[in-house]
C-alpha atoms as a PDB file:
ATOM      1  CA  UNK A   1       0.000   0.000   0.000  1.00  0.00           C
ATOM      2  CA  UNK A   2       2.707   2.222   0.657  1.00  0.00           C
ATOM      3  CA  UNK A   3       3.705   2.179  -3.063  1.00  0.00           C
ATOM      4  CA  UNK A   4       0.312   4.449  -3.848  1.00  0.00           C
ATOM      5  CA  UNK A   5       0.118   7.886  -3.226  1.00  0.00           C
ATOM      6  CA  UNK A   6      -1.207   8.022   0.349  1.00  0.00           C
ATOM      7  CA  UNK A   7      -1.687  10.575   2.701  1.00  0.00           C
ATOM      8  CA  UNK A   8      -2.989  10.505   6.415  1.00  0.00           C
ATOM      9  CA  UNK A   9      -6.329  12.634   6.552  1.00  0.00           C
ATOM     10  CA  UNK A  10     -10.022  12.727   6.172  1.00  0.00           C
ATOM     11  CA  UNK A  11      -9.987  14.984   2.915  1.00  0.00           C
ATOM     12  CA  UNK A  12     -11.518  14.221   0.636  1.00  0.00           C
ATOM     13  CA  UNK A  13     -12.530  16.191  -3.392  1.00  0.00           C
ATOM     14  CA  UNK A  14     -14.132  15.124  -6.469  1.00  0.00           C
ATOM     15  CA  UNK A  15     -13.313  17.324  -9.686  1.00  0.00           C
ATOM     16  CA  UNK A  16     -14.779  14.979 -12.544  1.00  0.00           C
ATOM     17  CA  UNK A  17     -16.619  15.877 -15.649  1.00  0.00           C
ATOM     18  CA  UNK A  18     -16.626  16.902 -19.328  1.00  0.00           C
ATOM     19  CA  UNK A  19     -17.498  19.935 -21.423  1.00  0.00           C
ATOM     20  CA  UNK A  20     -16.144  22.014 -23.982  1.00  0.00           C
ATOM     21  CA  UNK A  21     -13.958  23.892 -21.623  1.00  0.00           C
ATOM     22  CA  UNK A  22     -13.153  23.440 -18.002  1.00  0.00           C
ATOM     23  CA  UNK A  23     -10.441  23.931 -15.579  1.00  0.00           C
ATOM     24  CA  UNK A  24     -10.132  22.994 -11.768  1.00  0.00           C
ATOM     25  CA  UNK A  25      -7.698  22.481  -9.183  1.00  0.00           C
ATOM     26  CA  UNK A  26      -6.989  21.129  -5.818  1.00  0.00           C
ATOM     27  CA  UNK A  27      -5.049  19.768  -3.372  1.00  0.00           C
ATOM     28  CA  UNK A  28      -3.945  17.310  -0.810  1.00  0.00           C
ATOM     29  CA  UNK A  29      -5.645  18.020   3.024  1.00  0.00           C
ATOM     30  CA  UNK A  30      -1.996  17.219   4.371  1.00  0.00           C
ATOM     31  CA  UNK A  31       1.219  17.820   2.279  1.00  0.00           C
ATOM     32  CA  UNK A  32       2.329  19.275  -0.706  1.00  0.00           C
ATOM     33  CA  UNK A  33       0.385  17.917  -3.095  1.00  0.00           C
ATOM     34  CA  UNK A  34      -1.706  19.857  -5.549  1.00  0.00           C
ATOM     35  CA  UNK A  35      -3.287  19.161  -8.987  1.00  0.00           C
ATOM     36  CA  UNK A  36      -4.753  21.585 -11.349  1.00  0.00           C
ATOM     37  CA  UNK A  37      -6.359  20.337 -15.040  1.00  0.00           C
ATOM     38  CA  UNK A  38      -7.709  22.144 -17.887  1.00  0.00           C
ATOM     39  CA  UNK A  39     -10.032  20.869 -20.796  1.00  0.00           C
ATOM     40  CA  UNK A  40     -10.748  22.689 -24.104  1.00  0.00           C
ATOM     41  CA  UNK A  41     -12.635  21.554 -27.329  1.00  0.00           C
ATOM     42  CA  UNK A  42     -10.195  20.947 -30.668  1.00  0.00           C
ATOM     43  CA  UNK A  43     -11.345  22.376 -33.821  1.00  0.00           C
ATOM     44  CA  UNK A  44     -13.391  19.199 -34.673  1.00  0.00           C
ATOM     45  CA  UNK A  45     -16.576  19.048 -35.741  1.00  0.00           C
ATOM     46  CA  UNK A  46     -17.989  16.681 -32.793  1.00  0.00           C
ATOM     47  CA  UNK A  47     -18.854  16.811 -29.287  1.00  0.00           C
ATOM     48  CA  UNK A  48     -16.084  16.486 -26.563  1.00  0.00           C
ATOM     49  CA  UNK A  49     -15.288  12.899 -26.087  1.00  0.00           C
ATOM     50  CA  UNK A  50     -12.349  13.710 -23.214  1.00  0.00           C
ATOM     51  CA  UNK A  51     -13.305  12.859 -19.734  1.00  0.00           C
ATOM     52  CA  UNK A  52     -11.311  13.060 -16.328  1.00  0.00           C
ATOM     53  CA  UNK A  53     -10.914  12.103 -13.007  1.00  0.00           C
ATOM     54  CA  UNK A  54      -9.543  14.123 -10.030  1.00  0.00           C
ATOM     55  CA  UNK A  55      -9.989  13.062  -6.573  1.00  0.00           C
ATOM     56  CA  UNK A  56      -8.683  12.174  -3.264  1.00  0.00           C
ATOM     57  CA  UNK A  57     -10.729   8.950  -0.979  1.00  0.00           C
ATOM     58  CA  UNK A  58      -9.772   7.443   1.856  1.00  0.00           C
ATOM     59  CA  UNK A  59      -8.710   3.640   2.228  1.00  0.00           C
ATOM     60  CA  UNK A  60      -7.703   1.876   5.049  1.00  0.00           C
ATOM     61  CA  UNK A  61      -6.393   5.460   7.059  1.00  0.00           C
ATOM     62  CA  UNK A  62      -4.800   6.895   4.153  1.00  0.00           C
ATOM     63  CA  UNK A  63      -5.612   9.549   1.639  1.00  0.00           C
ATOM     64  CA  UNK A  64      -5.126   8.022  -1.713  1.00  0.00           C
ATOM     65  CA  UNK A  65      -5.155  10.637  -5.068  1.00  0.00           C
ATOM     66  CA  UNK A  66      -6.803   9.302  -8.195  1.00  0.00           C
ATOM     67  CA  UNK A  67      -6.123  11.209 -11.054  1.00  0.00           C
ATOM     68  CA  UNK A  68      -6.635   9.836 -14.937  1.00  0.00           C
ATOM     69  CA  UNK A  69      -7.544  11.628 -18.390  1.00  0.00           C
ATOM     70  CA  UNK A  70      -9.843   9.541 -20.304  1.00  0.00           C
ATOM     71  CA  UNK A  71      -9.403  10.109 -24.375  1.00  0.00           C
ATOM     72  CA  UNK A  72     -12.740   9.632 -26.170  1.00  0.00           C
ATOM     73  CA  UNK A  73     -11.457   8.609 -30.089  1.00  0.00           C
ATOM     74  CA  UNK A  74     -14.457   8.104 -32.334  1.00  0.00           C
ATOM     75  CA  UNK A  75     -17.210   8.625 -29.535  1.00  0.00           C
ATOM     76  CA  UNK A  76     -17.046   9.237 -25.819  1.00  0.00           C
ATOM     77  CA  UNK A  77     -18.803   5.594 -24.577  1.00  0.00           C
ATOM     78  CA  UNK A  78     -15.813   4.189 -23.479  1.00  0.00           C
ATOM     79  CA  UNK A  79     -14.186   7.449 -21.875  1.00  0.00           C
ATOM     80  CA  UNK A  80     -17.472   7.890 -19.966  1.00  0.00           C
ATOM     81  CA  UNK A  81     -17.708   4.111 -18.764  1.00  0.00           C
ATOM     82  CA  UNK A  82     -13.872   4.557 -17.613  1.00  0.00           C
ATOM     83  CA  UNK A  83     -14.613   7.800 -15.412  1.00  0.00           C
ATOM     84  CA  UNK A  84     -17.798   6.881 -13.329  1.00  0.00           C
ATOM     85  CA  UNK A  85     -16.209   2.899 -12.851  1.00  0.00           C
ATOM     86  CA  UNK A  86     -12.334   2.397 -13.240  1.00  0.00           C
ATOM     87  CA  UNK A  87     -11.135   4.078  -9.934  1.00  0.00           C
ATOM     88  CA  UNK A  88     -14.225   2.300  -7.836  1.00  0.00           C
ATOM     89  CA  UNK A  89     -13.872  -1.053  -9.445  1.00  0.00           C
ATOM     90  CA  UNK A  90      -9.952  -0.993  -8.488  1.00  0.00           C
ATOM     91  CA  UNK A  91     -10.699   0.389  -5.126  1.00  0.00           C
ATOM     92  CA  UNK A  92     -13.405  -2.402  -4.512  1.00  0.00           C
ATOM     93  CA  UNK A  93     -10.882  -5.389  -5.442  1.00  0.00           C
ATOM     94  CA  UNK A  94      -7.834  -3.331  -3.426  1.00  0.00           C
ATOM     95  CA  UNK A  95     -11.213  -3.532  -0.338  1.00  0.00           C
ATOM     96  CA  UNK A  96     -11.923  -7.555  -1.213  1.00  0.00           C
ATOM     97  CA  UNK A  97      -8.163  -8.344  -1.330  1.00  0.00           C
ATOM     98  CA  UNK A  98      -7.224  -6.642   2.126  1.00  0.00           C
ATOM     99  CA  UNK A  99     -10.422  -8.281   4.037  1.00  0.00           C
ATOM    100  CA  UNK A 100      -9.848 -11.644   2.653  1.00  0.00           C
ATOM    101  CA  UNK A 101      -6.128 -11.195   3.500  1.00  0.00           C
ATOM    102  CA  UNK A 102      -7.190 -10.504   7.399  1.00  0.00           C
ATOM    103  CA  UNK A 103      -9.209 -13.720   6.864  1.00  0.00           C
ATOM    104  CA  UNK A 104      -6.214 -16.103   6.141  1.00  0.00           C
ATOM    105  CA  UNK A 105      -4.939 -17.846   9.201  1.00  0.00           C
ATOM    106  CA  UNK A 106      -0.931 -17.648   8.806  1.00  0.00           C
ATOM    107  CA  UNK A 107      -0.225 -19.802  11.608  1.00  0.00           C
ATOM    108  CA  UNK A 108       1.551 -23.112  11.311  1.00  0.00           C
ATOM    109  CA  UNK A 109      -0.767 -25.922  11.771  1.00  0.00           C
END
């Protein structure tokens, strides 16, 4: 776990979404760490098919950052799927994994 960006705190922010121009920014509830993003529609002739993901959650104690840029290519299915389930499908097998873990017995029989 230590390998993932985590952070002791109860902080938590969302900054998700899409549209033809957008910008946010945030930060960490303890440390140094900050974000910022910006999205703006290309010349193409077809909606915005970019989607992103900014956000800090808390797992097991620590303060974890999620942060991903979806890029829609020939429609924005995909891109949209990937932003409201990636980060809380991972997060729900990192959840199964560590109480199935505190399940094992490790003692010799």
């Amino acid at each position: 776990m230590d390998n993932l960006c985590c952070f002791n705190s109860k902080f938590s922010k969302l900054a998700g979404g899409r549209s033809s121009c957008s910008s946010g920014k945030g930060r960490s509830n303890q440390g140094p760490t900050k974000y910022g993003f910006s999205l703006v529609k290309g010349k193409a002739n077809h909606p915005m098919e970019d989607y992103h993901v900014s956000k800090f959650v808390q797992l097991h104690g620590h303060e974890l950052g999620l942060f991903a840029i979806y890029d829609g290519h020939l429609g924005d299915s995909v891109p949209a799927y990937l932003q409201k389930h990636l980060f809380s499908n991972i997060l729900n097998e990192v959840n199964c994994g560590v109480r199935n873990l505190c399940k094992l017995n490790f003692s010799a029989p």
